[in-house]
PDB file of N, CA and C in Angstrom:
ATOM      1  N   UNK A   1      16.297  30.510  19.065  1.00  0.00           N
ATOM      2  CA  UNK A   1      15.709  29.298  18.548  1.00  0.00           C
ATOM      3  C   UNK A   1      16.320  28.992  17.183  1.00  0.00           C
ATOM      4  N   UNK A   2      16.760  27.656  17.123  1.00  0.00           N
ATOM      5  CA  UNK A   2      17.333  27.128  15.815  1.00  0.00           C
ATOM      6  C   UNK A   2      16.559  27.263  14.659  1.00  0.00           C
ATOM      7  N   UNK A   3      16.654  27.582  13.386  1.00  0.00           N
ATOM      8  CA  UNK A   3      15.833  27.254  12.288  1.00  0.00           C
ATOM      9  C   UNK A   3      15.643  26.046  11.495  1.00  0.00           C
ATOM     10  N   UNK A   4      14.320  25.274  11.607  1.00  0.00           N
ATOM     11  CA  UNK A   4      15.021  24.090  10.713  1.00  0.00           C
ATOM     12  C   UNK A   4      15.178  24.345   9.604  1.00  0.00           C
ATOM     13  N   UNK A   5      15.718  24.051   8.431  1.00  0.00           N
ATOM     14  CA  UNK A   5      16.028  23.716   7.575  1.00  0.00           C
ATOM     15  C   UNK A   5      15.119  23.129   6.245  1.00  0.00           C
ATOM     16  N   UNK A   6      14.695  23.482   5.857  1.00  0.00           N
ATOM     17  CA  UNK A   6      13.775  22.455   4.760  1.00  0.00           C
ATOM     18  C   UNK A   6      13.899  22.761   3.615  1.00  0.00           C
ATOM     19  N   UNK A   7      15.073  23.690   3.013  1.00  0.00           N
ATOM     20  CA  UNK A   7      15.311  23.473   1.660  1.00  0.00           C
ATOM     21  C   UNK A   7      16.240  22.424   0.911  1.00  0.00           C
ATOM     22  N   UNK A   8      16.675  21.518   2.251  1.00  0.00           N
ATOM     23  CA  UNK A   8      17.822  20.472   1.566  1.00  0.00           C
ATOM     24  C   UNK A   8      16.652  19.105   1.458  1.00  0.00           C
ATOM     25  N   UNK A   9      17.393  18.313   0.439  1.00  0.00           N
ATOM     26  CA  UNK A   9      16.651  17.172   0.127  1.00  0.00           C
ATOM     27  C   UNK A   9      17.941  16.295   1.370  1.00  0.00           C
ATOM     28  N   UNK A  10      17.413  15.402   2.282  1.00  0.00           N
ATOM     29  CA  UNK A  10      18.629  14.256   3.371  1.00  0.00           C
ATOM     30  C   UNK A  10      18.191  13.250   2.634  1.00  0.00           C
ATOM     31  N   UNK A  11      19.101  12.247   3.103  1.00  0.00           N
ATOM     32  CA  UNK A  11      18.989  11.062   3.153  1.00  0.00           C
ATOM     33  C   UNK A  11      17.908  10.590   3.794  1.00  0.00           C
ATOM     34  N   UNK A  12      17.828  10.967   4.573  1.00  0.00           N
ATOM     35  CA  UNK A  12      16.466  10.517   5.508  1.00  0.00           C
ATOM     36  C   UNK A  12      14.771  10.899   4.676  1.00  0.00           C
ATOM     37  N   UNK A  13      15.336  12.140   3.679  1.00  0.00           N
ATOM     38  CA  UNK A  13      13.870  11.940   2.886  1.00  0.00           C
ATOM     39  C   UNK A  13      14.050  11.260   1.720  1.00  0.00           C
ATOM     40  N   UNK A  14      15.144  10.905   0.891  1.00  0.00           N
ATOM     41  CA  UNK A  14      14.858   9.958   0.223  1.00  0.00           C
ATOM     42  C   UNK A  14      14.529   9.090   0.481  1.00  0.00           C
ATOM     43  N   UNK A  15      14.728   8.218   1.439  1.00  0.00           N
ATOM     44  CA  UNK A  15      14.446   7.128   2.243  1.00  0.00           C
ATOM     45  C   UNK A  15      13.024   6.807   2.455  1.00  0.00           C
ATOM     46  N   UNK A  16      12.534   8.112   3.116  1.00  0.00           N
ATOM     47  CA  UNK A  16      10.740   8.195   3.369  1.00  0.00           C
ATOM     48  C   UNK A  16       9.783   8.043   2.223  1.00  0.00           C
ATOM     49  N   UNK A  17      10.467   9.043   0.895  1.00  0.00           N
ATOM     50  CA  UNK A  17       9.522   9.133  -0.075  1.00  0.00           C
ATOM     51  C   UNK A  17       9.829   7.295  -1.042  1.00  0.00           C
ATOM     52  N   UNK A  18      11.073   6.784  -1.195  1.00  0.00           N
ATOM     53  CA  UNK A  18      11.249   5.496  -1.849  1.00  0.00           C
ATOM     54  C   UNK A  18      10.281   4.799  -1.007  1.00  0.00           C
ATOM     55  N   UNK A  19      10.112   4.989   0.384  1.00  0.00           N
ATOM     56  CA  UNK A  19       9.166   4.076   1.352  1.00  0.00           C
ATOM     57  C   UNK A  19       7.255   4.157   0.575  1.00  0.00           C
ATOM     58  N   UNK A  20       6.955   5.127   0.594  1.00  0.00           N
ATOM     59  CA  UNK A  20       6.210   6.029  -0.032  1.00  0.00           C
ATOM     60  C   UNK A  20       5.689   5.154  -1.313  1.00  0.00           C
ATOM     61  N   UNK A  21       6.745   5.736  -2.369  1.00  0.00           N
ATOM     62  CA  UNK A  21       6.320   5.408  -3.718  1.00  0.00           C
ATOM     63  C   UNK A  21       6.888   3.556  -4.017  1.00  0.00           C
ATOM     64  N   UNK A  22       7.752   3.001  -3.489  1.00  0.00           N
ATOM     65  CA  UNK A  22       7.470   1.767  -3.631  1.00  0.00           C
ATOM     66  C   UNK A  22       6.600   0.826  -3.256  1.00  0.00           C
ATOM     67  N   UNK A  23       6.138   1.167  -2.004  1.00  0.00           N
ATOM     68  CA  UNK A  23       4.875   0.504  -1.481  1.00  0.00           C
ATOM     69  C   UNK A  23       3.340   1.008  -2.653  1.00  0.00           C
ATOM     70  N   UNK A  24       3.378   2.184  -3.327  1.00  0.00           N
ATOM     71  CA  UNK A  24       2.454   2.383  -3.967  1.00  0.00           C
ATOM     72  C   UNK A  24       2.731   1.871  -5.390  1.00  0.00           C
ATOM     73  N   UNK A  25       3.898   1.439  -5.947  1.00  0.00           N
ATOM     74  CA  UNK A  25       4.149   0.757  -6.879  1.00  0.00           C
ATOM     75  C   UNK A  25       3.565  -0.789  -6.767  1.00  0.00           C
ATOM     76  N   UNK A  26       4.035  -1.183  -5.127  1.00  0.00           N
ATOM     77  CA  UNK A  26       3.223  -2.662  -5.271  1.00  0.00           C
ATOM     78  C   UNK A  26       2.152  -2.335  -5.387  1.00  0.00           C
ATOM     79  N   UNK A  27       1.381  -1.885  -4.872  1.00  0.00           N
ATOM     80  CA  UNK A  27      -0.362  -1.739  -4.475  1.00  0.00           C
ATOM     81  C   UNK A  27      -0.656  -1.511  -6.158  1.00  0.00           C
ATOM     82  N   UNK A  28       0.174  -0.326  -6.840  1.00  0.00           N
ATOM     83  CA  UNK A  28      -0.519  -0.342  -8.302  1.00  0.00           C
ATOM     84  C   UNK A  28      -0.408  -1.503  -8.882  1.00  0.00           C
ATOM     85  N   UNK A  29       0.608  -2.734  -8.820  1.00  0.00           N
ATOM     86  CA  UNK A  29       0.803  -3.650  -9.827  1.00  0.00           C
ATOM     87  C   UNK A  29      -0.497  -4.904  -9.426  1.00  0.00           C
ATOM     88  N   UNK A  30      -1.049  -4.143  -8.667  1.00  0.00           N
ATOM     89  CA  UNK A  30      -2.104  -5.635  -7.991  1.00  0.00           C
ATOM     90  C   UNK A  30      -3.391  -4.957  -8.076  1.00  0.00           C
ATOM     91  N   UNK A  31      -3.652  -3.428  -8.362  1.00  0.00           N
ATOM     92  CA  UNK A  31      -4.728  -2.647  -8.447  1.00  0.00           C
ATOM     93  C   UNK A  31      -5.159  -2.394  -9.846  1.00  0.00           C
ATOM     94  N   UNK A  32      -4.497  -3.063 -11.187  1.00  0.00           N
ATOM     95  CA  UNK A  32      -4.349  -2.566 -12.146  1.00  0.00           C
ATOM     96  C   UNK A  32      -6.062  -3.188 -13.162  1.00  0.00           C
ATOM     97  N   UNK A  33      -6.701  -1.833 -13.392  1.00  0.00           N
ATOM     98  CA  UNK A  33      -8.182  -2.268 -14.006  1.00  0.00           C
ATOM     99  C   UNK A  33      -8.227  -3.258 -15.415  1.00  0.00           C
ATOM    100  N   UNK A  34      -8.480  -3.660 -15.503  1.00  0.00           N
ATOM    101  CA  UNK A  34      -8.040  -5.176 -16.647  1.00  0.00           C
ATOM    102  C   UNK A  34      -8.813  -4.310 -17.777  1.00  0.00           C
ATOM    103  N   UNK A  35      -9.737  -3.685 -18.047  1.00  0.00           N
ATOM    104  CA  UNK A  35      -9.969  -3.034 -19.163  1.00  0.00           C
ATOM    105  C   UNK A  35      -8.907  -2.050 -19.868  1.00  0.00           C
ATOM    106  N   UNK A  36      -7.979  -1.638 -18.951  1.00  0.00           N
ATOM    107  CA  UNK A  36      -6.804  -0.917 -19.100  1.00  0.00           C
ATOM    108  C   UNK A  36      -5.786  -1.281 -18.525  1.00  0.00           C
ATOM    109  N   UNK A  37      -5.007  -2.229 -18.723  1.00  0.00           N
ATOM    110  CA  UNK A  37      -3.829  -3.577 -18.736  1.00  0.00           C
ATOM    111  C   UNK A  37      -2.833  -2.972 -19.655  1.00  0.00           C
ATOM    112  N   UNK A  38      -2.986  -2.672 -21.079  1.00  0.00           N
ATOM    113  CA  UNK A  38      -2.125  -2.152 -21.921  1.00  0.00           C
ATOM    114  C   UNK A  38      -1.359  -0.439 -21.298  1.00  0.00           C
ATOM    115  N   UNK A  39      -2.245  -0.071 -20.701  1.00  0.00           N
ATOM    116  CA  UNK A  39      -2.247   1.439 -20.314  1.00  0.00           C
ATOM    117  C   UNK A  39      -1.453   1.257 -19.216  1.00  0.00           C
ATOM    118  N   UNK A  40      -1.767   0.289 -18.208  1.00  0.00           N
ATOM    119  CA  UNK A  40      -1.274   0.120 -16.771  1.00  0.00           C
ATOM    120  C   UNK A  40       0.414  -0.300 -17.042  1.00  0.00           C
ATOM    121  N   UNK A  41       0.206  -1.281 -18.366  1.00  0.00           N
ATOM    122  CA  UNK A  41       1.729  -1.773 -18.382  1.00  0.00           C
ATOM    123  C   UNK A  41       2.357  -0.886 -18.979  1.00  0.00           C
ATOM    124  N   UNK A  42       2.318   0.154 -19.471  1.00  0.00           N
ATOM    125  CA  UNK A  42       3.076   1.395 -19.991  1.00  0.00           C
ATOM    126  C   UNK A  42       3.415   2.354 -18.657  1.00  0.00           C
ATOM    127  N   UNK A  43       2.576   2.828 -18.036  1.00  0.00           N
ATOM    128  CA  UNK A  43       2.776   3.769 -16.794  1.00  0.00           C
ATOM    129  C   UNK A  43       3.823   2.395 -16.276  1.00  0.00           C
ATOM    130  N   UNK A  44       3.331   1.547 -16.106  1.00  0.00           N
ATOM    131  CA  UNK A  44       4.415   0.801 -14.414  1.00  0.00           C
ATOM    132  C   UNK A  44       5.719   0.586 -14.747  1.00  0.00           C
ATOM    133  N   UNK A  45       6.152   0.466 -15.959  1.00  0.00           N
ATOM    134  CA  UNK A  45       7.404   0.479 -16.849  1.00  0.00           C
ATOM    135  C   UNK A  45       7.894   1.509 -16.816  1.00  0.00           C
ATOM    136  N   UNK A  46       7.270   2.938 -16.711  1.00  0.00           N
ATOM    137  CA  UNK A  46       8.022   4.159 -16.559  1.00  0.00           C
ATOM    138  C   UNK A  46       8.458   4.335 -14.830  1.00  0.00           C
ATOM    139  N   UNK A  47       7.333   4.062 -14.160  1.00  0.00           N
ATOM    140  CA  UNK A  47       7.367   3.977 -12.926  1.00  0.00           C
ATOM    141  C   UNK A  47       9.095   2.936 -12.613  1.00  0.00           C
ATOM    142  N   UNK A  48       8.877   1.677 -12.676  1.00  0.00           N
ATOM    143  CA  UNK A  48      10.529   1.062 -13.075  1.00  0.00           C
ATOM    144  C   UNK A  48      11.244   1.960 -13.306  1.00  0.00           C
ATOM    145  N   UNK A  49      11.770   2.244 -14.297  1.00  0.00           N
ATOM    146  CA  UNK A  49      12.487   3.092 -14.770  1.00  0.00           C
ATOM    147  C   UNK A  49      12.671   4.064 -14.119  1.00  0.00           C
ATOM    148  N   UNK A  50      11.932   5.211 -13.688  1.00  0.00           N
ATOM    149  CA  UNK A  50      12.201   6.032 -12.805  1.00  0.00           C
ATOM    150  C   UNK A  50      12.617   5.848 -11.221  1.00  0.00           C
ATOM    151  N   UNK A  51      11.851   5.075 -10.574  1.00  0.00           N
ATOM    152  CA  UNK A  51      12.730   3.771  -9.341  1.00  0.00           C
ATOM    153  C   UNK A  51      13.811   3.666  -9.728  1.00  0.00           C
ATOM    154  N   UNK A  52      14.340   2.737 -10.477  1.00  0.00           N
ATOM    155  CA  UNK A  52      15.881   2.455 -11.034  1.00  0.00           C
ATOM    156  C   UNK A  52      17.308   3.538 -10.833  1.00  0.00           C
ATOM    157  N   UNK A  53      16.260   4.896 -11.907  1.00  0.00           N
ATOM    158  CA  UNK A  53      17.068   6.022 -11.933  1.00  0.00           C
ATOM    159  C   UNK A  53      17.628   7.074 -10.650  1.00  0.00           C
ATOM    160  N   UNK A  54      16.641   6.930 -10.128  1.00  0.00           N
ATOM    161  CA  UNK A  54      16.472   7.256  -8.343  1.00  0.00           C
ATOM    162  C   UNK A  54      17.233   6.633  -7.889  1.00  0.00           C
ATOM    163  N   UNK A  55      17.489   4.813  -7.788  1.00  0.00           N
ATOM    164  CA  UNK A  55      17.988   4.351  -7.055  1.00  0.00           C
ATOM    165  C   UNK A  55      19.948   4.670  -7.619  1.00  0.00           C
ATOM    166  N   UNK A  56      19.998   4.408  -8.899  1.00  0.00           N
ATOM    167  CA  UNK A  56      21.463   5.125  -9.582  1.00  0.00           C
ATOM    168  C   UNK A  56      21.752   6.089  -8.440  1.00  0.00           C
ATOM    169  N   UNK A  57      20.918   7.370  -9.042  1.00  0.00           N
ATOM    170  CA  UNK A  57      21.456   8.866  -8.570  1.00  0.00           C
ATOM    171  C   UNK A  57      21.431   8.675  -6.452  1.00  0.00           C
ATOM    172  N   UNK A  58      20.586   8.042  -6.088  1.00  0.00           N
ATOM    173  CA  UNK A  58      20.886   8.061  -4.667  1.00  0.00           C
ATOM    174  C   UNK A  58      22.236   7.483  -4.069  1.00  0.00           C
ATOM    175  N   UNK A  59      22.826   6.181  -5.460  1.00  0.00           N
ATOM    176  CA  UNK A  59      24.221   5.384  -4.866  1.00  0.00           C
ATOM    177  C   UNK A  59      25.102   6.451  -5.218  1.00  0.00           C
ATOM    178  N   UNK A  60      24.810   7.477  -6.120  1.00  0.00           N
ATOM    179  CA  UNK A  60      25.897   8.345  -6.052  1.00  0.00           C
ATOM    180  C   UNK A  60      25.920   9.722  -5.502  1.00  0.00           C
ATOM    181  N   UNK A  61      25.469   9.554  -4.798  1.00  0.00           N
ATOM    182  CA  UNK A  61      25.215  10.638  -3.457  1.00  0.00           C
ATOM    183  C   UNK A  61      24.142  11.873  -4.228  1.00  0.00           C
ATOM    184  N   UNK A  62      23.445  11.956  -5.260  1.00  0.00           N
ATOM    185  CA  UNK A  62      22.846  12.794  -6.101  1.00  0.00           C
ATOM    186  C   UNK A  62      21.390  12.840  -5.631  1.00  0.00           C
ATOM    187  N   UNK A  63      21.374  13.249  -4.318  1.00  0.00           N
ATOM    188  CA  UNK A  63      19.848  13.425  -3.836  1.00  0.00           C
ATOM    189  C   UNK A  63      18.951  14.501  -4.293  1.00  0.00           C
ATOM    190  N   UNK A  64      19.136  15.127  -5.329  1.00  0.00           N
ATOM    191  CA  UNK A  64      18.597  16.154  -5.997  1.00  0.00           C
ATOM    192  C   UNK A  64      17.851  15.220  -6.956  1.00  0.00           C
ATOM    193  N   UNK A  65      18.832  14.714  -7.877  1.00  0.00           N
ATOM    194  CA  UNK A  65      18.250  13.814  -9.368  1.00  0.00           C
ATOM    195  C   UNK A  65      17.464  12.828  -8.948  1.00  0.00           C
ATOM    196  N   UNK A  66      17.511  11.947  -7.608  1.00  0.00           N
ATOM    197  CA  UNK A  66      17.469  11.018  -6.679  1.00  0.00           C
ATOM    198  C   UNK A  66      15.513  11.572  -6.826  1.00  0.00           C
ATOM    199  N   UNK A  67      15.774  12.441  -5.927  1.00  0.00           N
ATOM    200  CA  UNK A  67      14.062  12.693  -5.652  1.00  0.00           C
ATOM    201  C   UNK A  67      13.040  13.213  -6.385  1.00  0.00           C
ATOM    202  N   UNK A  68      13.915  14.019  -7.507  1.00  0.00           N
ATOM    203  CA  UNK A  68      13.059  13.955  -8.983  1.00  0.00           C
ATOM    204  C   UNK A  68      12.720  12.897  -9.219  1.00  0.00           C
ATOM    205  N   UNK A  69      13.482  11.949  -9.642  1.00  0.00           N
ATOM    206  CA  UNK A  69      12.953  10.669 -10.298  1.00  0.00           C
ATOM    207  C   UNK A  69      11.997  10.233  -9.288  1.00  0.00           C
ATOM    208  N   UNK A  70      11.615  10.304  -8.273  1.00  0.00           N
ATOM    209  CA  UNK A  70      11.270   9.564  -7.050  1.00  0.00           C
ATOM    210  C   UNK A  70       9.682  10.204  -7.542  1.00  0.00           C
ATOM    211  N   UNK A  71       9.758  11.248  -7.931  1.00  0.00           N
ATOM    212  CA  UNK A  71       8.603  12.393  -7.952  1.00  0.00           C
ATOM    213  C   UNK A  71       8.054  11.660  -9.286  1.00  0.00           C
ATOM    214  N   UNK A  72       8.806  11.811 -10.257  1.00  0.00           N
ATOM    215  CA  UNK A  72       8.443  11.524 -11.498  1.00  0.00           C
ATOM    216  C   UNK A  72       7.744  10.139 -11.406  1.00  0.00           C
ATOM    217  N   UNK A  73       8.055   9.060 -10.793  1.00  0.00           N
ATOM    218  CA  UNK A  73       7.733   7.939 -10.543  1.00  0.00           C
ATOM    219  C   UNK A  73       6.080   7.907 -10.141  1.00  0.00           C
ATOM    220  N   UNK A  74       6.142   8.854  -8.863  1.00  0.00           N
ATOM    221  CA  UNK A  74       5.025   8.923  -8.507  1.00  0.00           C
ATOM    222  C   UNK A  74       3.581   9.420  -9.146  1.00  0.00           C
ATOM    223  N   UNK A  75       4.395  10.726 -10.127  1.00  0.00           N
ATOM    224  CA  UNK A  75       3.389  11.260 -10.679  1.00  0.00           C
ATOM    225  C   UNK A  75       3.032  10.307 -11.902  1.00  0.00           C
ATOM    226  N   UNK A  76       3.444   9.419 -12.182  1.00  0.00           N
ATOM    227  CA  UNK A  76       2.858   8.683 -13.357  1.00  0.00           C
ATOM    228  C   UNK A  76       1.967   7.721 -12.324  1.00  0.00           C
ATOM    229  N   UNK A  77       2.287   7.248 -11.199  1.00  0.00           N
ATOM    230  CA  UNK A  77       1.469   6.323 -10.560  1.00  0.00           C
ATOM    231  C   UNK A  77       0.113   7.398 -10.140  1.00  0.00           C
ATOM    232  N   UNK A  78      -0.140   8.409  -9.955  1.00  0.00           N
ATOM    233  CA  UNK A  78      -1.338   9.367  -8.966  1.00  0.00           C
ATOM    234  C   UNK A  78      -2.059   9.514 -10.987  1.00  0.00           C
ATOM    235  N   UNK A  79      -1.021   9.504 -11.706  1.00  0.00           N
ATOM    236  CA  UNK A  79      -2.001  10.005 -13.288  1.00  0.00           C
ATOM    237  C   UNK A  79      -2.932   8.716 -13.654  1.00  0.00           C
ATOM    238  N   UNK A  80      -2.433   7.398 -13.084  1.00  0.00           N
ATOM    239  CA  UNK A  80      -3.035   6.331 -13.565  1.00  0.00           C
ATOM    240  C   UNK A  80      -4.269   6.060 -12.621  1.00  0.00           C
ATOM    241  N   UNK A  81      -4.039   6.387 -11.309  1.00  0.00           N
ATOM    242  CA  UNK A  81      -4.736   6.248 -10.670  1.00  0.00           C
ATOM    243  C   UNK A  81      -6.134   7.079 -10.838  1.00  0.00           C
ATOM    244  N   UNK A  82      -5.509   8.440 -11.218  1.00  0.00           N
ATOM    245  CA  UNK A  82      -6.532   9.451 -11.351  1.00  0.00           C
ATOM    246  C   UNK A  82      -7.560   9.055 -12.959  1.00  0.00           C
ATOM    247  N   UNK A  83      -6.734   8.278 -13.725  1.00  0.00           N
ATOM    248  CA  UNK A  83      -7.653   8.061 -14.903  1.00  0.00           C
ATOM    249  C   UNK A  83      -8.696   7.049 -14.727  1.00  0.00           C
ATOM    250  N   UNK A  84      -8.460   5.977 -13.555  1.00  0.00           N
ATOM    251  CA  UNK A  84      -9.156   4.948 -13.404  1.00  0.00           C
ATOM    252  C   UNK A  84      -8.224   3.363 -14.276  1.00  0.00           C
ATOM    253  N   UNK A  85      -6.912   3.822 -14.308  1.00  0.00           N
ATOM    254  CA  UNK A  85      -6.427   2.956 -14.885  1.00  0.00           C
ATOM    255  C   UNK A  85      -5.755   1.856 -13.587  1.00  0.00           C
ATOM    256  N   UNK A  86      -5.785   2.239 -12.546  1.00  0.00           N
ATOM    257  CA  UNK A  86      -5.284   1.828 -11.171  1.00  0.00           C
ATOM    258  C   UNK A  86      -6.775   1.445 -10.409  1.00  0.00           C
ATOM    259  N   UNK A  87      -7.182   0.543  -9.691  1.00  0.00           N
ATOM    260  CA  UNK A  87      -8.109   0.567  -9.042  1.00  0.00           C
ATOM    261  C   UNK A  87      -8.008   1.000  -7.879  1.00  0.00           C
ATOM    262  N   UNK A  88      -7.802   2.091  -7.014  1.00  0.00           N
ATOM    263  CA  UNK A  88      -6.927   2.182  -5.882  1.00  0.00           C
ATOM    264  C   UNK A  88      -7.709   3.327  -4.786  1.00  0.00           C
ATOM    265  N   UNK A  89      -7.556   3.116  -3.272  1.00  0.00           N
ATOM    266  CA  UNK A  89      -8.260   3.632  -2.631  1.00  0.00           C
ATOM    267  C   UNK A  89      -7.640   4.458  -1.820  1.00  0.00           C
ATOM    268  N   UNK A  90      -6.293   4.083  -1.478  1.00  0.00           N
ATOM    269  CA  UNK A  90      -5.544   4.582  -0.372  1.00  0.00           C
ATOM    270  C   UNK A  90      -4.975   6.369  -1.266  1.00  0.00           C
ATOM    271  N   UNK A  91      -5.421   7.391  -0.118  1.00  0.00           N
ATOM    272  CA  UNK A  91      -5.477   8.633  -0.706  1.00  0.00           C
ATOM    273  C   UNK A  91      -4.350   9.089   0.495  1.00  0.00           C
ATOM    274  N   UNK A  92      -3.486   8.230   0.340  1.00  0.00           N
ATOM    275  CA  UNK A  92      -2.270   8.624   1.534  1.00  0.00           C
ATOM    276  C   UNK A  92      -1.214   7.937   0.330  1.00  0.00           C
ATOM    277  N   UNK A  93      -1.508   7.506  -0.353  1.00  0.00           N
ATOM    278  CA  UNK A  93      -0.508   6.981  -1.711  1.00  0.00           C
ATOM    279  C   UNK A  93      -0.283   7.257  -2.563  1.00  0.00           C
ATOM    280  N   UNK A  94      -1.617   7.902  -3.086  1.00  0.00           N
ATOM    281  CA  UNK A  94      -1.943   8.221  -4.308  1.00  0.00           C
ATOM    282  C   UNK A  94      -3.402   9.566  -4.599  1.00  0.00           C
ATOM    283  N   UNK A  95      -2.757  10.179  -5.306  1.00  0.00           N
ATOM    284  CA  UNK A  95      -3.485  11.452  -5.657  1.00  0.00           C
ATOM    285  C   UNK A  95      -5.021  10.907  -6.480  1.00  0.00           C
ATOM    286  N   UNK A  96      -5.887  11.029  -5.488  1.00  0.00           N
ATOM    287  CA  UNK A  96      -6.977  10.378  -6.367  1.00  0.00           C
ATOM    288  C   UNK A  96      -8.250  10.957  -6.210  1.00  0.00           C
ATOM    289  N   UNK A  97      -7.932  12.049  -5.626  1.00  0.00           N
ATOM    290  CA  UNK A  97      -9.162  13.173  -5.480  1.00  0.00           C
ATOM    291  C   UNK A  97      -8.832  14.668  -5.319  1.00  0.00           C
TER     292      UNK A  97
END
């Protein structure tokens, strides 16, 4: 029996997790608690930024740096969520319990 494999990062999981954390990037920019607007627009700007950097390192075949950033992205979106700075329900998106 073959072994799979699961210490390489593919193409096929960058792909899944950008699926992942961009769809939870929209949902945060429309979930964002108006008492914490200043807070929300600081996290979603890093969130950018880290998208961006992901998307760099994936055009250059760097699926290592690629899915860090992908991670990093996310974990600022599950921290906002978790503070109540995100109004957000979906616990398939976002770390919120």
């Amino acid at each position: 029996m073959e072994k799979k494999l699961t210490n390489q990062i593919t193409e096929a999981k960058i792909k899944r997790y950008f699926g992942i954390s961009e769809k939870a990037y929209e949902i945060a920019q429309k979930s964002i608690n108006p008492e914490k607007k200043k807070e929300a627009d600081k996290i979603l700007e890093m969130v950018k930024c880290y998208l961006s950097d992901a998307r760099h390192f994936e055009s250059q075949g760097d699926f290592i740096n690629a899915f860090a950033a992908i991670n990093y992205a996310q974990g600022w979106m599950d921290s906002g969520a978790r503070l109540g700075i995100f109004k957000v329900q979906d616990d398939k998106l976002f770390t919120i319990e």
